[in-house]
PDB file of N, CA and C in Angstrom:
ATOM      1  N   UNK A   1     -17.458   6.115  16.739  1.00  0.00           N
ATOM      2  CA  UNK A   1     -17.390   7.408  16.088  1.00  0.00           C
ATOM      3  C   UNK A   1     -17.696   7.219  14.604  1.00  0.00           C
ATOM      4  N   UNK A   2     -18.707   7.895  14.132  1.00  0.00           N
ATOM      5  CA  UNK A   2     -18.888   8.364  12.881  1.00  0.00           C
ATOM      6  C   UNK A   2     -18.342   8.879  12.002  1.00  0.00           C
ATOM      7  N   UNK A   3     -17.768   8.887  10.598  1.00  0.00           N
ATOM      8  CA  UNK A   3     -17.220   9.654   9.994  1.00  0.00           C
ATOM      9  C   UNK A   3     -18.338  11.161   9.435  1.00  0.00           C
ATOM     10  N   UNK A   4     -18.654  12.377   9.294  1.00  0.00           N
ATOM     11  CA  UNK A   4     -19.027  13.080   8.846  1.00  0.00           C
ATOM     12  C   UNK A   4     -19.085  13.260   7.405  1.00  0.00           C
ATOM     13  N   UNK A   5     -20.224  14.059   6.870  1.00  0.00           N
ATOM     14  CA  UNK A   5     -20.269  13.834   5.076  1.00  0.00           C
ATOM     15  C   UNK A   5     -19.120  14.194   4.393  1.00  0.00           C
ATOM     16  N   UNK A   6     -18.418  15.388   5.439  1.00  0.00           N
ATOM     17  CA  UNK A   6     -17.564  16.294   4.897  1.00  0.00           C
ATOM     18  C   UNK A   6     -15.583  14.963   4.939  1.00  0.00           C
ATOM     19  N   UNK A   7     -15.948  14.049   5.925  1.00  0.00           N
ATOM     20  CA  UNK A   7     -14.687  13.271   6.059  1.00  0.00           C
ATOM     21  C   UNK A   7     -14.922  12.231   4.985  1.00  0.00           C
ATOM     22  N   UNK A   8     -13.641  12.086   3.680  1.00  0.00           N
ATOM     23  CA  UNK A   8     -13.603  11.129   3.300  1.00  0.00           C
ATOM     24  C   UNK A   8     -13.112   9.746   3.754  1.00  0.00           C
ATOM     25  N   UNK A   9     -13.807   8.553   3.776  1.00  0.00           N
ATOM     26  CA  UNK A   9     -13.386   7.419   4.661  1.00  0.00           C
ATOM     27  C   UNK A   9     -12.458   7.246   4.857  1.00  0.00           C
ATOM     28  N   UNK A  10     -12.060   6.522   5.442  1.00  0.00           N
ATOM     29  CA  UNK A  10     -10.802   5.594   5.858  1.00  0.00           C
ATOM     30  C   UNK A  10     -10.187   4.823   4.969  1.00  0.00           C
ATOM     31  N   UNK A  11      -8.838   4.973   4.650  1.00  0.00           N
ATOM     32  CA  UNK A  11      -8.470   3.540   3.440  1.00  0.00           C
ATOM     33  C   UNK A  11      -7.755   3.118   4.261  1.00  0.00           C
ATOM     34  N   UNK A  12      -8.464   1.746   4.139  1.00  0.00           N
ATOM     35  CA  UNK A  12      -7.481   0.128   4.838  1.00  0.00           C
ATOM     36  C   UNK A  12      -6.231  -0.055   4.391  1.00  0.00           C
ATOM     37  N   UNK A  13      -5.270  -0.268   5.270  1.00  0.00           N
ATOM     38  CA  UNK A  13      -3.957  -0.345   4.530  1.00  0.00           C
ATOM     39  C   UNK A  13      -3.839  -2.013   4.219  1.00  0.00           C
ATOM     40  N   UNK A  14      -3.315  -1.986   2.952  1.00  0.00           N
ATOM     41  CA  UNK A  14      -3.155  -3.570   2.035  1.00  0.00           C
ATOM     42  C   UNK A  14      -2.394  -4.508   2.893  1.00  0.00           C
ATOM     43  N   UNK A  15      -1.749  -4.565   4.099  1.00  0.00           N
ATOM     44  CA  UNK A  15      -1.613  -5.749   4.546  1.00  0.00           C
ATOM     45  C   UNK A  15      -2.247  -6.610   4.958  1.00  0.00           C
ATOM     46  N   UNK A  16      -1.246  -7.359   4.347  1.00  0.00           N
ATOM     47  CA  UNK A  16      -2.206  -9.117   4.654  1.00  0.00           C
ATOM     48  C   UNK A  16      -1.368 -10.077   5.886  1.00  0.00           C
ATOM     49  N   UNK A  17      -0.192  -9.443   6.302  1.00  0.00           N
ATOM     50  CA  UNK A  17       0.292 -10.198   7.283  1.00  0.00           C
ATOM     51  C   UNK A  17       0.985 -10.849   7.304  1.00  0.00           C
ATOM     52  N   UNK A  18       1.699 -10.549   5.904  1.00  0.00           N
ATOM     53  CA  UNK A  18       2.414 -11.839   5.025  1.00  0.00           C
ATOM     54  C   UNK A  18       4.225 -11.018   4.301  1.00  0.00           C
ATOM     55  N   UNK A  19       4.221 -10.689   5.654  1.00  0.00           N
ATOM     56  CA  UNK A  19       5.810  -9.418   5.551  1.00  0.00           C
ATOM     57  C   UNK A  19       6.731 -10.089   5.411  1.00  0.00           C
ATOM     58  N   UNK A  20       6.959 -10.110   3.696  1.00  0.00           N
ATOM     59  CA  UNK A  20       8.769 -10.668   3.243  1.00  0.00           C
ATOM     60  C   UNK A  20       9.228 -10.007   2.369  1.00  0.00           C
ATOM     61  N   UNK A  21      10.223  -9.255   2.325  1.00  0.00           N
ATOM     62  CA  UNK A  21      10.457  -8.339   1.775  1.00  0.00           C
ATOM     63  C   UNK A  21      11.352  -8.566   0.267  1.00  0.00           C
ATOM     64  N   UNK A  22      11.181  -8.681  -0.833  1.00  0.00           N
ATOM     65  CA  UNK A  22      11.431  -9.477  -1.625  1.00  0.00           C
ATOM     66  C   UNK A  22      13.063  -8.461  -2.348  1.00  0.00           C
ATOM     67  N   UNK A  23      14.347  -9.960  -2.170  1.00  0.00           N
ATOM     68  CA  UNK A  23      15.386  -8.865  -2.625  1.00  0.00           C
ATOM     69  C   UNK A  23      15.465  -8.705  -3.855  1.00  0.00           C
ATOM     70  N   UNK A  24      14.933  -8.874  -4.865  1.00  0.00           N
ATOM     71  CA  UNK A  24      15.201  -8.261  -5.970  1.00  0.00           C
ATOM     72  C   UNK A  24      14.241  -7.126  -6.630  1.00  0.00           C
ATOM     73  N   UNK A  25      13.242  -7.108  -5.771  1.00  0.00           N
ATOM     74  CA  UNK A  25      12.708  -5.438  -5.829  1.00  0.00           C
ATOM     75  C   UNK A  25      12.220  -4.617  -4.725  1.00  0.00           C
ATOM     76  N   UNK A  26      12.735  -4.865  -3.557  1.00  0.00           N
ATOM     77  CA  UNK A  26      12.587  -4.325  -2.425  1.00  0.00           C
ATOM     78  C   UNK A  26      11.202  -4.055  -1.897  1.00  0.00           C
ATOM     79  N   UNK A  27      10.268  -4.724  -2.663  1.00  0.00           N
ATOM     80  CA  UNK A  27       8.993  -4.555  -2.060  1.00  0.00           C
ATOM     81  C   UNK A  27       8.565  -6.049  -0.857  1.00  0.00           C
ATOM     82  N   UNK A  28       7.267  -5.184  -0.446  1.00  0.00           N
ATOM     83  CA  UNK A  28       6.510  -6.531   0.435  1.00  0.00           C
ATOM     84  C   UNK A  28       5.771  -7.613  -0.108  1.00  0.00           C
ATOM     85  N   UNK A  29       6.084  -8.826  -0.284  1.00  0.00           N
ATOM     86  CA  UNK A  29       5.273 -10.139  -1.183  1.00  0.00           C
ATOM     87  C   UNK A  29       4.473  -9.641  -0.904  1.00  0.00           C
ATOM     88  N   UNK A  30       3.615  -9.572   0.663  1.00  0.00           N
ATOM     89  CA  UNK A  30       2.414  -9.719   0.781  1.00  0.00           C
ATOM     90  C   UNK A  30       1.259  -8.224  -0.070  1.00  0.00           C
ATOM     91  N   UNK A  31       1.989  -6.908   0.647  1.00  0.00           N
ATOM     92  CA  UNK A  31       1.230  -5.901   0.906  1.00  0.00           C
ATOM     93  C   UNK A  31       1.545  -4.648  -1.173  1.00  0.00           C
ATOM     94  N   UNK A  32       3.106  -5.119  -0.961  1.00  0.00           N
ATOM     95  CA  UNK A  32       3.435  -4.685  -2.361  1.00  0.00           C
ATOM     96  C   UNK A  32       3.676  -3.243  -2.247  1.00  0.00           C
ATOM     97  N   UNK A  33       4.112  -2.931  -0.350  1.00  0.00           N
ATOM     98  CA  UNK A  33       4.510  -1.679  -0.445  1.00  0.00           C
ATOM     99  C   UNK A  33       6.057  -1.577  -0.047  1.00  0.00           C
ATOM    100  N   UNK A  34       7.170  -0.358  -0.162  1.00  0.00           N
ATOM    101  CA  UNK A  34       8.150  -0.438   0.328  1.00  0.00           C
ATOM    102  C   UNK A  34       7.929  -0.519   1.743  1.00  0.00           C
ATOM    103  N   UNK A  35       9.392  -0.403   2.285  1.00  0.00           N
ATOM    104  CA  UNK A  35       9.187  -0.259   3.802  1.00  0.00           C
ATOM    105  C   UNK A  35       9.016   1.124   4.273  1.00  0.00           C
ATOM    106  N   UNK A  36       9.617   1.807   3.458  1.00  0.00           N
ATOM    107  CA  UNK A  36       8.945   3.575   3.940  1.00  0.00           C
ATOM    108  C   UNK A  36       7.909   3.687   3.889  1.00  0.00           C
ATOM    109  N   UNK A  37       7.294   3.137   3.106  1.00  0.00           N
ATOM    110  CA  UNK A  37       5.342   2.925   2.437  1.00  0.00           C
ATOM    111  C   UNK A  37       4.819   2.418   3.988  1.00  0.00           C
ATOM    112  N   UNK A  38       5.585   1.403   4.431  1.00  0.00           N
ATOM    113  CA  UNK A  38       4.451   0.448   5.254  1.00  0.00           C
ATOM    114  C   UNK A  38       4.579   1.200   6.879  1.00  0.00           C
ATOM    115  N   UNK A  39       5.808   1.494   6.550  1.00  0.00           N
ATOM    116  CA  UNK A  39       6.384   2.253   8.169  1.00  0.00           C
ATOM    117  C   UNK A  39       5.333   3.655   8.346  1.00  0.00           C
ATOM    118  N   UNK A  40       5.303   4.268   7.278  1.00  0.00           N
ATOM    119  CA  UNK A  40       4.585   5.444   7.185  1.00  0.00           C
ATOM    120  C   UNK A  40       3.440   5.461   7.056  1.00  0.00           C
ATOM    121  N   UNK A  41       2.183   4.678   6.943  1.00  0.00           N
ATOM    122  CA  UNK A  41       1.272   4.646   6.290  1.00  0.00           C
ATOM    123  C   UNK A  41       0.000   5.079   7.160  1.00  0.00           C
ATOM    124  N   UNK A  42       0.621   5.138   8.685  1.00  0.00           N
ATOM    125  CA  UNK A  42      -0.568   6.092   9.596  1.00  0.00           C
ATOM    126  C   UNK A  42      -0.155   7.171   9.171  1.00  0.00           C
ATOM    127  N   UNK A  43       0.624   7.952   8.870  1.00  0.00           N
ATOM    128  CA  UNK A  43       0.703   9.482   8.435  1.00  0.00           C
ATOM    129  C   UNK A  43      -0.059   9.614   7.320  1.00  0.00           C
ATOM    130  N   UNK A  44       0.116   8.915   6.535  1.00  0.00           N
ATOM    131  CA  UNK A  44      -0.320   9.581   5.200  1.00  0.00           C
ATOM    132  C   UNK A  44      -1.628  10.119   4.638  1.00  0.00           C
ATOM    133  N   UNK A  45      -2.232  10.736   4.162  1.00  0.00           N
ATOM    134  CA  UNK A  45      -3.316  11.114   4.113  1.00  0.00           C
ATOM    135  C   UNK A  45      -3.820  10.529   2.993  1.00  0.00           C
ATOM    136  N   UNK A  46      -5.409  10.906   3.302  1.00  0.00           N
ATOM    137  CA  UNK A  46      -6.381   9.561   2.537  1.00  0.00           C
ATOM    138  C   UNK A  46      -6.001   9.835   0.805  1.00  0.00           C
ATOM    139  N   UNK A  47      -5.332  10.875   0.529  1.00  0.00           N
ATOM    140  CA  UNK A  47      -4.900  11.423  -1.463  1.00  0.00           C
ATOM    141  C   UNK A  47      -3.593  10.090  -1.169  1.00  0.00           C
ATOM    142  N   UNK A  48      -2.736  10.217   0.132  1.00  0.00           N
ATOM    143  CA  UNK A  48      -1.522   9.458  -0.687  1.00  0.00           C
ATOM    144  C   UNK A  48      -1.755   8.367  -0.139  1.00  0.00           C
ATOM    145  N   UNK A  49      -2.539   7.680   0.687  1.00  0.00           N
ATOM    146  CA  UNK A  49      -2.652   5.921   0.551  1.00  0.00           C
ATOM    147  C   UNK A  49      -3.568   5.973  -0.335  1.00  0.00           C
ATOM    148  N   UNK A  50      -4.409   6.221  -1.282  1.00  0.00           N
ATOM    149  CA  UNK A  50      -4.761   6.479  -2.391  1.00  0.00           C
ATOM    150  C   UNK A  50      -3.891   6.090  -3.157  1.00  0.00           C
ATOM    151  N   UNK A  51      -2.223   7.122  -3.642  1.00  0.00           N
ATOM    152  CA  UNK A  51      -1.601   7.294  -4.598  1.00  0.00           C
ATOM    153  C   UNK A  51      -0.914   5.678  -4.478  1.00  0.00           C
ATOM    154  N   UNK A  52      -0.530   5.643  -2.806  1.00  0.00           N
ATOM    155  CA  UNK A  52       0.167   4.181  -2.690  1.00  0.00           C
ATOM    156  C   UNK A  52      -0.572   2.977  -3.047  1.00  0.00           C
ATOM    157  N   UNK A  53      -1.767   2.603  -3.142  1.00  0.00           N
ATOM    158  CA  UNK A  53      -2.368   1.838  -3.394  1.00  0.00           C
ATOM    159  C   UNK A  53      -2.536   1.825  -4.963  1.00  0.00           C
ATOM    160  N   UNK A  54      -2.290   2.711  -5.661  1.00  0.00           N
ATOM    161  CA  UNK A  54      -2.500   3.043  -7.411  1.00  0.00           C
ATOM    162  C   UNK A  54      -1.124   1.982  -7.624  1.00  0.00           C
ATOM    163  N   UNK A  55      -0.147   2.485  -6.484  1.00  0.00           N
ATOM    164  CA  UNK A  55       0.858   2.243  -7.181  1.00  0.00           C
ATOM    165  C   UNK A  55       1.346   0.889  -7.169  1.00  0.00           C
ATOM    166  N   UNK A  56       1.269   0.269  -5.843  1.00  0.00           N
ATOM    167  CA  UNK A  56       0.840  -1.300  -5.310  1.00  0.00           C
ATOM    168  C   UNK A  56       0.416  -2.113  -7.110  1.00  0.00           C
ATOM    169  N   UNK A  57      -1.080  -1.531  -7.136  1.00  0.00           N
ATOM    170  CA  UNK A  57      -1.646  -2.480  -9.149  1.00  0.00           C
ATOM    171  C   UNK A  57      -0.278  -2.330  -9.923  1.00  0.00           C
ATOM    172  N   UNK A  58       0.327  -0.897  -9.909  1.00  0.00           N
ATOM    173  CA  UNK A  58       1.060  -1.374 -11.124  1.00  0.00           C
ATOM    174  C   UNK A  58       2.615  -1.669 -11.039  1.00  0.00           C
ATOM    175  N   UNK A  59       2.813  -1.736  -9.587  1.00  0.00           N
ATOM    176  CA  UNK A  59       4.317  -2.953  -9.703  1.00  0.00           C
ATOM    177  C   UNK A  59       3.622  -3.989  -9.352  1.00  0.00           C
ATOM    178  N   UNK A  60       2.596  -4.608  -8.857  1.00  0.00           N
ATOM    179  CA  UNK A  60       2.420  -5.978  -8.846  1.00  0.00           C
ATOM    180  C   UNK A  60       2.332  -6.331 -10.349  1.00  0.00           C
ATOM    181  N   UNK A  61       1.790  -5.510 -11.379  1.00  0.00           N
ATOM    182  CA  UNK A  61       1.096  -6.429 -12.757  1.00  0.00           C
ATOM    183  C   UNK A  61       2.689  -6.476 -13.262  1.00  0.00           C
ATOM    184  N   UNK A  62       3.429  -5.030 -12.974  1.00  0.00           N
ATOM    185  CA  UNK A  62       4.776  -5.296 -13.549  1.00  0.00           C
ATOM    186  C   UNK A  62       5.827  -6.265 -13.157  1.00  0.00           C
ATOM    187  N   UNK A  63       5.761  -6.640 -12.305  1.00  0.00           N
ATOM    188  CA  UNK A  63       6.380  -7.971 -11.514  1.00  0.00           C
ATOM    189  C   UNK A  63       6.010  -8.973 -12.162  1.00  0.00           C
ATOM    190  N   UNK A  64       4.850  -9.310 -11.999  1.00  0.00           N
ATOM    191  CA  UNK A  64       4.141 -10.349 -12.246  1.00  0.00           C
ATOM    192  C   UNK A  64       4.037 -10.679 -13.593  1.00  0.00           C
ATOM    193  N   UNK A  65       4.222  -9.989 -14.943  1.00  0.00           N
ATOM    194  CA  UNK A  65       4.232  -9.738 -15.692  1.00  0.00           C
ATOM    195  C   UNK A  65       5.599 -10.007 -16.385  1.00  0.00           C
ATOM    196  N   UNK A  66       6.736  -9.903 -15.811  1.00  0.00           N
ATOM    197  CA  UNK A  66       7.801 -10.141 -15.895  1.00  0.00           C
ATOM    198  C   UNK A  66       8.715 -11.560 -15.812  1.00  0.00           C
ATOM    199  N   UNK A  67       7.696 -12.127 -14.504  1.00  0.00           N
ATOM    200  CA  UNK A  67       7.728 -13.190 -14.418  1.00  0.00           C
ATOM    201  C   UNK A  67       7.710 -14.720 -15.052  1.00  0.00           C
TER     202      UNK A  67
END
């Protein structure tokens, strides 16, 4: 199946397969989403795995950054 001009693509969801859920900020090492994020992420529509993926860059740089 084809997507149509009018369907915006598909966004891949960021897992990598690598599910540990880190306790001091409740995110996923691997994927860098919560677990409501990752549980939910066939629902969401292509604006909010969009928004989730914006948001993924900026707690990873802030993590990482912290570090």
């Amino acid at each position: 199946m084809t997507a149509s001009a009018d369907t915006p693509p598909e966004v891949a969801s960021p897992c990598v397969l690598a599910c540990v859920i880190g306790q001091d900020h409740g995110f996923c090492l691997g994927c860098w989403r919560t677990l409501t994020e990752i549980s939910h992420w066939h629902r969401y529509s292509t604006a909010d795995k969009r928004d989730v993926l914006d948001q993924i860059e900026i707690r990873r740089a802030a993590i990482q950054t912290s570090n």
